[in-house]
PDB file of N, CA and C in Angstrom:
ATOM      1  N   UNK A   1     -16.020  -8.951   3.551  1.00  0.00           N
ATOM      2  CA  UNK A   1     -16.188  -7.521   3.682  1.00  0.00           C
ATOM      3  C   UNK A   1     -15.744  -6.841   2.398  1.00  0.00           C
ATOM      4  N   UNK A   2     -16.767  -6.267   1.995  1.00  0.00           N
ATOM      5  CA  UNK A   2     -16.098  -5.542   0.911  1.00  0.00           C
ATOM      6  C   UNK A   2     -16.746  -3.948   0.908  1.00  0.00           C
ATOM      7  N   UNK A   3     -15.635  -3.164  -0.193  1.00  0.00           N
ATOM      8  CA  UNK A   3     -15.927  -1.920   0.341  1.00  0.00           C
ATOM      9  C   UNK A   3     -17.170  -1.466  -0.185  1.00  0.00           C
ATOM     10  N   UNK A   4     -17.756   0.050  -0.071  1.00  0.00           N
ATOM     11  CA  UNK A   4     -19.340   0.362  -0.365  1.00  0.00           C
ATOM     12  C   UNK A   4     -19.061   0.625  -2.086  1.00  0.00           C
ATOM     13  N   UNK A   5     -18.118   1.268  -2.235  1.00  0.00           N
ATOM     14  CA  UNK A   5     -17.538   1.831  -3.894  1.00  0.00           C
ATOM     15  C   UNK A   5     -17.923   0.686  -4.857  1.00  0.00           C
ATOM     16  N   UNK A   6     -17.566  -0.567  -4.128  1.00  0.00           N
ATOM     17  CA  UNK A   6     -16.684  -1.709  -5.160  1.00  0.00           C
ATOM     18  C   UNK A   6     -18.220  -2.847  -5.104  1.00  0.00           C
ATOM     19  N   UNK A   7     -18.935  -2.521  -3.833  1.00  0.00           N
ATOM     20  CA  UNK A   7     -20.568  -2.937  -4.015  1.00  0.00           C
ATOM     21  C   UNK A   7     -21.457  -2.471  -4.980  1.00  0.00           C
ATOM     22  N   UNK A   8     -21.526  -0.884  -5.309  1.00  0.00           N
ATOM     23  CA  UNK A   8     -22.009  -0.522  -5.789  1.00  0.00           C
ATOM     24  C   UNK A   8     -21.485  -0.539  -7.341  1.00  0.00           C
ATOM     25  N   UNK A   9     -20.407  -0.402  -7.598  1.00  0.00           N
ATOM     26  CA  UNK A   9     -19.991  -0.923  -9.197  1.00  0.00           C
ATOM     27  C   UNK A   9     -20.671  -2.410  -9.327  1.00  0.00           C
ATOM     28  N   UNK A  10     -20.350  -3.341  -8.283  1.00  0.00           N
ATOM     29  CA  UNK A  10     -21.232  -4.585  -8.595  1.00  0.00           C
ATOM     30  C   UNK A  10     -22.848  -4.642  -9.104  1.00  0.00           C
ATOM     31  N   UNK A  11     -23.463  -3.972  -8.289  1.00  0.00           N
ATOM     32  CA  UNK A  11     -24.626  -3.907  -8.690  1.00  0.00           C
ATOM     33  C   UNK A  11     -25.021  -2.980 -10.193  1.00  0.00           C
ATOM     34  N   UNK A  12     -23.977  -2.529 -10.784  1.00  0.00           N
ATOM     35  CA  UNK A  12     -24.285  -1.707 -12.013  1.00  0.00           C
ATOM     36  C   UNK A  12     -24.300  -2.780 -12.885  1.00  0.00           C
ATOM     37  N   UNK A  13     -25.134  -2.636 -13.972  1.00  0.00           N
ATOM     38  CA  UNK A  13     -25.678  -3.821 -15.105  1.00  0.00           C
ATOM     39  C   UNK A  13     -25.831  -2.651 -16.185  1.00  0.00           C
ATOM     40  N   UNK A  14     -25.259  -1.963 -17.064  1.00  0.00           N
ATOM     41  CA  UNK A  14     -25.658  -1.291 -18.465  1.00  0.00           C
ATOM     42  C   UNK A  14     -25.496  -2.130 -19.624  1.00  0.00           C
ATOM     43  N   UNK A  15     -26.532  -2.909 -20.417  1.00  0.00           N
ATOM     44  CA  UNK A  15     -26.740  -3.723 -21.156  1.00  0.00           C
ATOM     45  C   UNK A  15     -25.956  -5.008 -20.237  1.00  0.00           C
ATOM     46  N   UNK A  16     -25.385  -5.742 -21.393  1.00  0.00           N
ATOM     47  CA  UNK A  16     -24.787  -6.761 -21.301  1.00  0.00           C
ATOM     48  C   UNK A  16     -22.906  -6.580 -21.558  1.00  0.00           C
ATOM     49  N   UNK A  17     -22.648  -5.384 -21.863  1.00  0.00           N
ATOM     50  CA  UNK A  17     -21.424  -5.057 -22.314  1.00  0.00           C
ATOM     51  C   UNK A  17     -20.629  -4.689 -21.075  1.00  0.00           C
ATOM     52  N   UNK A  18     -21.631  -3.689 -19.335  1.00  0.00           N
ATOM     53  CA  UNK A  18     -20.794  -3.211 -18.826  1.00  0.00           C
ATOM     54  C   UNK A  18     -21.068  -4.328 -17.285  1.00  0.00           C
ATOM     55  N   UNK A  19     -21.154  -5.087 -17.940  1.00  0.00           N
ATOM     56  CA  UNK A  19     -21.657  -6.456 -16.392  1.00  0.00           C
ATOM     57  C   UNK A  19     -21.031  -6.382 -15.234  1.00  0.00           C
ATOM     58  N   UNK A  20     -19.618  -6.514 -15.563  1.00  0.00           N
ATOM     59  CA  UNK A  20     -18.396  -6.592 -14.703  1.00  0.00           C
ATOM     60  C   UNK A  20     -17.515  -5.570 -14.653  1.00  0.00           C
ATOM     61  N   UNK A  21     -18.390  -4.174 -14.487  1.00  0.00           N
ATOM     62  CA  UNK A  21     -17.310  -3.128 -14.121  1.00  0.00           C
ATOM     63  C   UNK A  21     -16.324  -3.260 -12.717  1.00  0.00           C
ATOM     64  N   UNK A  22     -17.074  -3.820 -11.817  1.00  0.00           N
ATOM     65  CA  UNK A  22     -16.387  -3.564 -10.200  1.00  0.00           C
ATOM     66  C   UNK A  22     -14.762  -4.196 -10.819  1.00  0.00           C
ATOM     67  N   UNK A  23     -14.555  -5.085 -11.887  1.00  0.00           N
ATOM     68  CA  UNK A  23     -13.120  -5.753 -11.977  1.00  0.00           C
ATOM     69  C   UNK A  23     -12.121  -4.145 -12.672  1.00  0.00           C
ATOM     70  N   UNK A  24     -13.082  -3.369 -13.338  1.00  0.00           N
ATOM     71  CA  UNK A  24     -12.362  -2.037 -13.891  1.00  0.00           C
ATOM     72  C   UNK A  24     -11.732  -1.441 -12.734  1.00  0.00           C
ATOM     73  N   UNK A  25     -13.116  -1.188 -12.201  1.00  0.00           N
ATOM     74  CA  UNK A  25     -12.984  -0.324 -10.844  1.00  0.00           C
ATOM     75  C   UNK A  25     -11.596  -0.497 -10.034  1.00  0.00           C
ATOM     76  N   UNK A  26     -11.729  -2.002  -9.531  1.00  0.00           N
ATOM     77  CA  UNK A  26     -10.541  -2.943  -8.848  1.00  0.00           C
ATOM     78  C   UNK A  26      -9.028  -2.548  -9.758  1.00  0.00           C
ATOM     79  N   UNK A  27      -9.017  -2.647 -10.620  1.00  0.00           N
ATOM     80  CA  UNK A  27      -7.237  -2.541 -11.364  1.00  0.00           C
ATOM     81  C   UNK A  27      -7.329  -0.794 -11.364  1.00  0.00           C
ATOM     82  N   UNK A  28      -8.316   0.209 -11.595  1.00  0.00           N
ATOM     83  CA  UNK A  28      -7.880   0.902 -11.695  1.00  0.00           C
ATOM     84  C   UNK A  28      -7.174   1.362 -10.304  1.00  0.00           C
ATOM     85  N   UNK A  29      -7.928   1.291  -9.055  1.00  0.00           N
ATOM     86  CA  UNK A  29      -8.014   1.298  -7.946  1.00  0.00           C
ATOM     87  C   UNK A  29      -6.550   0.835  -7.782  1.00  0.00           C
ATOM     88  N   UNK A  30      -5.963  -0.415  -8.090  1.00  0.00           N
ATOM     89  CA  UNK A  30      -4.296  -0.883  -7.602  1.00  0.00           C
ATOM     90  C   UNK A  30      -3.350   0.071  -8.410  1.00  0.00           C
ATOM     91  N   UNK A  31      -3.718   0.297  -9.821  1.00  0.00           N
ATOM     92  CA  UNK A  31      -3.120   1.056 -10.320  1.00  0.00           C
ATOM     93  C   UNK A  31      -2.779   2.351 -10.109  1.00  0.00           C
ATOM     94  N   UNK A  32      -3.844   3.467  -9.511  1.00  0.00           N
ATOM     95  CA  UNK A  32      -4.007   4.763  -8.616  1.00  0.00           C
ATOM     96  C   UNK A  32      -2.897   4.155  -7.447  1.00  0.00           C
ATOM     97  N   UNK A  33      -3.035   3.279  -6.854  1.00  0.00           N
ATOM     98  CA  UNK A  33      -1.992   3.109  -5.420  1.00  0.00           C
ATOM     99  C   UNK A  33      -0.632   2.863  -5.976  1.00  0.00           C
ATOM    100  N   UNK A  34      -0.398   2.245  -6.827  1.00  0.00           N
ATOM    101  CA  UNK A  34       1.235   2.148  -7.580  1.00  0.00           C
ATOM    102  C   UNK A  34       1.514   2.871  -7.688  1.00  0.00           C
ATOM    103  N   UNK A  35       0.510   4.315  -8.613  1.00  0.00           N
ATOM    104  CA  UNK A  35       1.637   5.453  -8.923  1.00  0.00           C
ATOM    105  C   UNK A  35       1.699   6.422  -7.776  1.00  0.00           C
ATOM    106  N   UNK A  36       0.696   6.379  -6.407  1.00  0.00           N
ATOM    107  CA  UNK A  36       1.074   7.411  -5.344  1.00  0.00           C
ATOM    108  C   UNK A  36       2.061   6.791  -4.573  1.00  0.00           C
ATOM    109  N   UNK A  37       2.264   5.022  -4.139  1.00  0.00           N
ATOM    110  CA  UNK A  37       3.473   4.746  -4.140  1.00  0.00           C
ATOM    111  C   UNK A  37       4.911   5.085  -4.767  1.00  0.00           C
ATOM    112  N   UNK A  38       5.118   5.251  -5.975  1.00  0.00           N
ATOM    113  CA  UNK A  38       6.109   5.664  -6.601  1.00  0.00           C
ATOM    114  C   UNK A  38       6.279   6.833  -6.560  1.00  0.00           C
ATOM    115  N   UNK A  39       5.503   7.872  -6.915  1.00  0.00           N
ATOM    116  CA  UNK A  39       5.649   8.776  -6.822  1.00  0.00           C
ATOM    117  C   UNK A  39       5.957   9.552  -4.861  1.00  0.00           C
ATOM    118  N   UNK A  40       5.349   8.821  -4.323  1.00  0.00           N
ATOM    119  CA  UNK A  40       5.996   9.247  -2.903  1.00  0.00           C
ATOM    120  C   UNK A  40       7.618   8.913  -3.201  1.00  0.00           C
ATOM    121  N   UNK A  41       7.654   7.915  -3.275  1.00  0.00           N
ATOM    122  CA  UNK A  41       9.213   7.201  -2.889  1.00  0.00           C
ATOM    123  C   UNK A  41      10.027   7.964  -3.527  1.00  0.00           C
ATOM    124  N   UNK A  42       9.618   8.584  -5.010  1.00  0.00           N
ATOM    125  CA  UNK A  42      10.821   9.325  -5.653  1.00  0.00           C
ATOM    126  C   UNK A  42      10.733  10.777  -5.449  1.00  0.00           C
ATOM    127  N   UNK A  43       9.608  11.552  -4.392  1.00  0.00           N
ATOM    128  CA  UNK A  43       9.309  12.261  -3.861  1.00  0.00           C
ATOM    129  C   UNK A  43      10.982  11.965  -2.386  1.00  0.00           C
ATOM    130  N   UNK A  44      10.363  11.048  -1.611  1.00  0.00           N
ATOM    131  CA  UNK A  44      11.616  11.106  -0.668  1.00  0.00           C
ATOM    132  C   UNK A  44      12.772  11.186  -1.088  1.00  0.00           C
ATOM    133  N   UNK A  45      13.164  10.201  -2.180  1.00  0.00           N
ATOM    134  CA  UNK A  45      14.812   9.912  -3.112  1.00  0.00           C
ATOM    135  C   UNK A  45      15.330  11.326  -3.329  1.00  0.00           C
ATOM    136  N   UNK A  46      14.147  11.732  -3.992  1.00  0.00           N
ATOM    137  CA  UNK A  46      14.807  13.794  -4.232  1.00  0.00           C
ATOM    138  C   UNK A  46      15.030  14.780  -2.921  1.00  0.00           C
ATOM    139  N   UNK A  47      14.165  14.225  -1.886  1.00  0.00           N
ATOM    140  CA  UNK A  47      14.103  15.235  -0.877  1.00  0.00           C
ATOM    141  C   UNK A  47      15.645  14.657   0.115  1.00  0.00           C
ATOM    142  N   UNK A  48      15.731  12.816  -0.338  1.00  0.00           N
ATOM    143  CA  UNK A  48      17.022  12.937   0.635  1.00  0.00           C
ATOM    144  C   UNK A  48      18.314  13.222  -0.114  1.00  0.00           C
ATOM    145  N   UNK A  49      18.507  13.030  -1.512  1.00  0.00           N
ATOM    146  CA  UNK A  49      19.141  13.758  -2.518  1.00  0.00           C
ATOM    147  C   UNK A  49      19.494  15.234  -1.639  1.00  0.00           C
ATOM    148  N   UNK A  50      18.917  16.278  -1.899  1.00  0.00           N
ATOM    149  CA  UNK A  50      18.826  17.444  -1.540  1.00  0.00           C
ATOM    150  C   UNK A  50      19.760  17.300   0.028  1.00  0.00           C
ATOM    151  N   UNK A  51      18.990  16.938   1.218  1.00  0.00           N
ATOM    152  CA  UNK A  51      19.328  17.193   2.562  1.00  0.00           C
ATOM    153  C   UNK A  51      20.886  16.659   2.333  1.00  0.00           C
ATOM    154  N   UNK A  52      21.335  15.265   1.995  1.00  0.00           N
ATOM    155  CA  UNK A  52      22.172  14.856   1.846  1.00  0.00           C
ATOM    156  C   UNK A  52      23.058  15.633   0.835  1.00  0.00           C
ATOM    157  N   UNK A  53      22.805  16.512  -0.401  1.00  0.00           N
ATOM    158  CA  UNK A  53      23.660  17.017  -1.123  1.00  0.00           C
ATOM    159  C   UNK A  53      24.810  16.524  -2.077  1.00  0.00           C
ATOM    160  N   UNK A  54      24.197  15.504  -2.539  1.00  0.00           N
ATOM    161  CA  UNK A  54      24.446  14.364  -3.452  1.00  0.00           C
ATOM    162  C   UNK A  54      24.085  15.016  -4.839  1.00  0.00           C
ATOM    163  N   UNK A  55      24.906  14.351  -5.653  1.00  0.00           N
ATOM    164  CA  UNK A  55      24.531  14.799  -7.124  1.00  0.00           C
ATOM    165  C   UNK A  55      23.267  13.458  -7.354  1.00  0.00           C
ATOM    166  N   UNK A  56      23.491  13.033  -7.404  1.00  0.00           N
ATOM    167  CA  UNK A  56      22.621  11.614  -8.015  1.00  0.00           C
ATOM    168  C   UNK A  56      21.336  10.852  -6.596  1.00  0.00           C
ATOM    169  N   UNK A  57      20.078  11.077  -7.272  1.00  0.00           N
ATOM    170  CA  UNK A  57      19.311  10.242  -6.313  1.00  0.00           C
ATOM    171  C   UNK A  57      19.460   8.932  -6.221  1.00  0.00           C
ATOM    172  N   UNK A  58      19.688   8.427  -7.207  1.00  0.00           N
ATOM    173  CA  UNK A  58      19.982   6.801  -7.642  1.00  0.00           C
ATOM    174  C   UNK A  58      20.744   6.288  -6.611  1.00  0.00           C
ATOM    175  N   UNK A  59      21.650   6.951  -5.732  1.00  0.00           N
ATOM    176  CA  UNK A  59      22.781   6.304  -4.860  1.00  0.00           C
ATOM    177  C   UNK A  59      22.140   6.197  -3.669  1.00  0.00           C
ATOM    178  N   UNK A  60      20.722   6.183  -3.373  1.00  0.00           N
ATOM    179  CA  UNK A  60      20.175   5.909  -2.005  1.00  0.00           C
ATOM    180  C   UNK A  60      18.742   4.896  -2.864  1.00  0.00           C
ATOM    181  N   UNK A  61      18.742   4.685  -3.609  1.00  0.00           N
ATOM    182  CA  UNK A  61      17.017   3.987  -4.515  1.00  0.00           C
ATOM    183  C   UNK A  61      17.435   2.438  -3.654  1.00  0.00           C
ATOM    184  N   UNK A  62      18.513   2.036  -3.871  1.00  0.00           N
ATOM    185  CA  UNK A  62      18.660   0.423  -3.215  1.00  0.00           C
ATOM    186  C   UNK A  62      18.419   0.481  -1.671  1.00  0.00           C
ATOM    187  N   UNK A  63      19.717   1.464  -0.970  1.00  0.00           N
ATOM    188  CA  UNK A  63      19.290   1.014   0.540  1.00  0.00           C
ATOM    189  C   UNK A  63      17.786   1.874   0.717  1.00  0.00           C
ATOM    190  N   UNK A  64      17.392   2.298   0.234  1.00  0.00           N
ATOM    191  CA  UNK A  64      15.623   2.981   0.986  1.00  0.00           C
ATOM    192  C   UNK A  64      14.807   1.673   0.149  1.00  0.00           C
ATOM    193  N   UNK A  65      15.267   1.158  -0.515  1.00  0.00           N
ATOM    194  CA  UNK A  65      14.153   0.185  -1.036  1.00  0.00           C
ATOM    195  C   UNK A  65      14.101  -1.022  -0.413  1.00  0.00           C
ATOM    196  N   UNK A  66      15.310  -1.488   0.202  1.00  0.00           N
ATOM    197  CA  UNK A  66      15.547  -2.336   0.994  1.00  0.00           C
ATOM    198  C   UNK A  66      14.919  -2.365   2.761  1.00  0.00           C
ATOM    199  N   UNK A  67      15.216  -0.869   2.970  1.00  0.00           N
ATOM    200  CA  UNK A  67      14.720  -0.372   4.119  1.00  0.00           C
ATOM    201  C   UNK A  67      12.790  -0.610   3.594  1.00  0.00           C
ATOM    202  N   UNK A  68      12.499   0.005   3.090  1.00  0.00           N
ATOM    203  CA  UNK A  68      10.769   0.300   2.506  1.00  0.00           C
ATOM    204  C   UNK A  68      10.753  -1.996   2.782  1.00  0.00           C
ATOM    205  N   UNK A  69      10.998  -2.347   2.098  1.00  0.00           N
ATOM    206  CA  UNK A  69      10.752  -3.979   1.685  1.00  0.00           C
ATOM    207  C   UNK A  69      10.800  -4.418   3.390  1.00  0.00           C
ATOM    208  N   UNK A  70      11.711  -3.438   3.686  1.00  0.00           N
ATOM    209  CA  UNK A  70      12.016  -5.226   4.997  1.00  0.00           C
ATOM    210  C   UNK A  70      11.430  -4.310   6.190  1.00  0.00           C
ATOM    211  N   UNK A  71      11.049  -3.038   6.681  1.00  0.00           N
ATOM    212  CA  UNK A  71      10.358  -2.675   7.752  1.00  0.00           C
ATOM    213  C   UNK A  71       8.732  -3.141   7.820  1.00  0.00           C
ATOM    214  N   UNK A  72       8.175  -3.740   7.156  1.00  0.00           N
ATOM    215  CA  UNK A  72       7.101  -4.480   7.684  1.00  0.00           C
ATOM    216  C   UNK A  72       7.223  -5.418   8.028  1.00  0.00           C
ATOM    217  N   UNK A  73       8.445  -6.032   7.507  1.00  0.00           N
ATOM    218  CA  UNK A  73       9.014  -7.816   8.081  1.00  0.00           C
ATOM    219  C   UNK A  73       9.618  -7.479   9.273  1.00  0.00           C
ATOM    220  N   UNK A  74      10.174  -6.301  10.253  1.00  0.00           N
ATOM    221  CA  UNK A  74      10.803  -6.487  11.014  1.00  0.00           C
ATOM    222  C   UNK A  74       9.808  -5.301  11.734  1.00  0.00           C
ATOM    223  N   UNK A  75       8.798  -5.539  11.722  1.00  0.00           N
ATOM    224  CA  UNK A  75       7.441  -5.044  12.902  1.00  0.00           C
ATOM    225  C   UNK A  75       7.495  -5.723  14.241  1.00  0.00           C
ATOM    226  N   UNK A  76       8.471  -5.983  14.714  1.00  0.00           N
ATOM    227  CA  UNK A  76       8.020  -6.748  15.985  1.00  0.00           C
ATOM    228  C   UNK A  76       7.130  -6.397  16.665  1.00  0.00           C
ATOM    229  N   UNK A  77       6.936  -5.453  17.826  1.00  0.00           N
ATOM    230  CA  UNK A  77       5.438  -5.299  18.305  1.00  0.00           C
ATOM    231  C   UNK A  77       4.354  -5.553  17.686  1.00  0.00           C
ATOM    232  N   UNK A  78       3.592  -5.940  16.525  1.00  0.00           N
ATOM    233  CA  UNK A  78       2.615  -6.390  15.623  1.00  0.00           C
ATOM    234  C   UNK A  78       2.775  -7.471  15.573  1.00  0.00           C
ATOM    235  N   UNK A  79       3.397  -8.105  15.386  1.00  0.00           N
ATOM    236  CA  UNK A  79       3.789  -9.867  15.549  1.00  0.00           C
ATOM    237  C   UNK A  79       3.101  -9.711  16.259  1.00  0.00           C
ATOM    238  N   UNK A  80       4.113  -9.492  17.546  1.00  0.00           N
ATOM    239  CA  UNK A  80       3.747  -9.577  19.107  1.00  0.00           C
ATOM    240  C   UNK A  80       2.396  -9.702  19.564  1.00  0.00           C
ATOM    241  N   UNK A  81       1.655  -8.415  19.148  1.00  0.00           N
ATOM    242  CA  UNK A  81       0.408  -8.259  19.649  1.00  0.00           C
ATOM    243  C   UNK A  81      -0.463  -9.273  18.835  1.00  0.00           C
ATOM    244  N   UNK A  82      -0.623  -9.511  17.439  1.00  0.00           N
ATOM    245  CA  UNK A  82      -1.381 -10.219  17.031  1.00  0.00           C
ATOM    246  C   UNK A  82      -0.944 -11.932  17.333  1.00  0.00           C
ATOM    247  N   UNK A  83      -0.089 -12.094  18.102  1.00  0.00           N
ATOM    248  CA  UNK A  83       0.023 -13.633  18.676  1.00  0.00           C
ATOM    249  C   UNK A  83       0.157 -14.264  19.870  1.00  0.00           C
ATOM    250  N   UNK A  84       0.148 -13.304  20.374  1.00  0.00           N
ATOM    251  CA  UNK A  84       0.243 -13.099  22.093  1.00  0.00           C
ATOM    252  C   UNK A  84      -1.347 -12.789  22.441  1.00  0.00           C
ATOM    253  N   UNK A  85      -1.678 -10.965  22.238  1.00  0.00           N
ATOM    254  CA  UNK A  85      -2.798 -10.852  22.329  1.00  0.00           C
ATOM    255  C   UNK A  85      -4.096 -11.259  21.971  1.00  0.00           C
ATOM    256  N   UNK A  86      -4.132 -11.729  20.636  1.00  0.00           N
ATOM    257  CA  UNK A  86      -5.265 -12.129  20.161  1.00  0.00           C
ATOM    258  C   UNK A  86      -5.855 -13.032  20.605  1.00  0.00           C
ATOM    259  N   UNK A  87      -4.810 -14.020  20.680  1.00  0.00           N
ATOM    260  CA  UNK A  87      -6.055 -15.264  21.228  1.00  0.00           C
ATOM    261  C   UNK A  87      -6.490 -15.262  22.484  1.00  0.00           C
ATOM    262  N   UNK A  88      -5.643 -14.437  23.886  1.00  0.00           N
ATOM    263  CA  UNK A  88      -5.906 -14.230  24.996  1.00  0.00           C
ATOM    264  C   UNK A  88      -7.645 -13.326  25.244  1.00  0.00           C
ATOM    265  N   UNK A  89      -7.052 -12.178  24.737  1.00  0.00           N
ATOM    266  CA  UNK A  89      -8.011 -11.107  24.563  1.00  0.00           C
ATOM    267  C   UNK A  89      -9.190 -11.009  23.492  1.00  0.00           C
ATOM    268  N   UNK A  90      -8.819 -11.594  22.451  1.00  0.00           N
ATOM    269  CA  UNK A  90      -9.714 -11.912  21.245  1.00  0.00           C
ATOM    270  C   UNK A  90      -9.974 -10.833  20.446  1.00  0.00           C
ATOM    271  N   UNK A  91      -9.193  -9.109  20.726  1.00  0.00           N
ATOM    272  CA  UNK A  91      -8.778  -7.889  20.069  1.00  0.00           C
ATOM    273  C   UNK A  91      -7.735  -7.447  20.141  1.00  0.00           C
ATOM    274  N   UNK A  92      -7.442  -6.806  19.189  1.00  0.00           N
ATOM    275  CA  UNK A  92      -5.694  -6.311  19.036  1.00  0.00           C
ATOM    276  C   UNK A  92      -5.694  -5.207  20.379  1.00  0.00           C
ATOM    277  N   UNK A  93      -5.026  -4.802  20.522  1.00  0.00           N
ATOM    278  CA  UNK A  93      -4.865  -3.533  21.520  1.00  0.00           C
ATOM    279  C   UNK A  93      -4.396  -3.689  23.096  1.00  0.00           C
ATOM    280  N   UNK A  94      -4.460  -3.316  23.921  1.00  0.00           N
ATOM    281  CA  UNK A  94      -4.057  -3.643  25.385  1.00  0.00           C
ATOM    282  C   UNK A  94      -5.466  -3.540  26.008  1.00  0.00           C
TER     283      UNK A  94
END
């Protein structure tokens, strides 16, 4: 499956120079998601800075990064459903 954007850069051919744009497309594409990642996160760091009333954001960057890293590892219901449900039902959901 791939997306319609990243099909259609495939099929673009301008000479022989722009063959393999969809690989442009692709890094720019991860690169756009890094910086709205970062920029969220140091978006929150300032906003819990503030509520909290801390001089320094830096003194929450470890435990929220730790928190950010390990709450997809500790999804239990998603486990759950995709190993329980799936093979019973053969779709995620109830």
């Amino acid at each position: 499956m791939c997306l319609p954007t990243f099909e259609l850069m495939r099929a673009i051919n301008i000479v022989k120079l722009l063959e393999r744009i969809e690989v442009l497309v692709g890094v720019v594409w991860i690169v756009g998601i890094f910086v709205k990642i970062v920029l969220c996160f140091y978006a929150a760091m300032m906003g819990l800075q503030h509520v909290a009333r801390h001089h320094r954001y830096r003194t929450f960057l470890l435990p929220a990064g730790l928190w950010v890293w390990a709450s997809p590892i500790m999804n239990i219901p998603a486990q759950w459903n995709s190993r329980i449900l799936l093979p019973k039902t053969g779709r995620f959901g109830g």
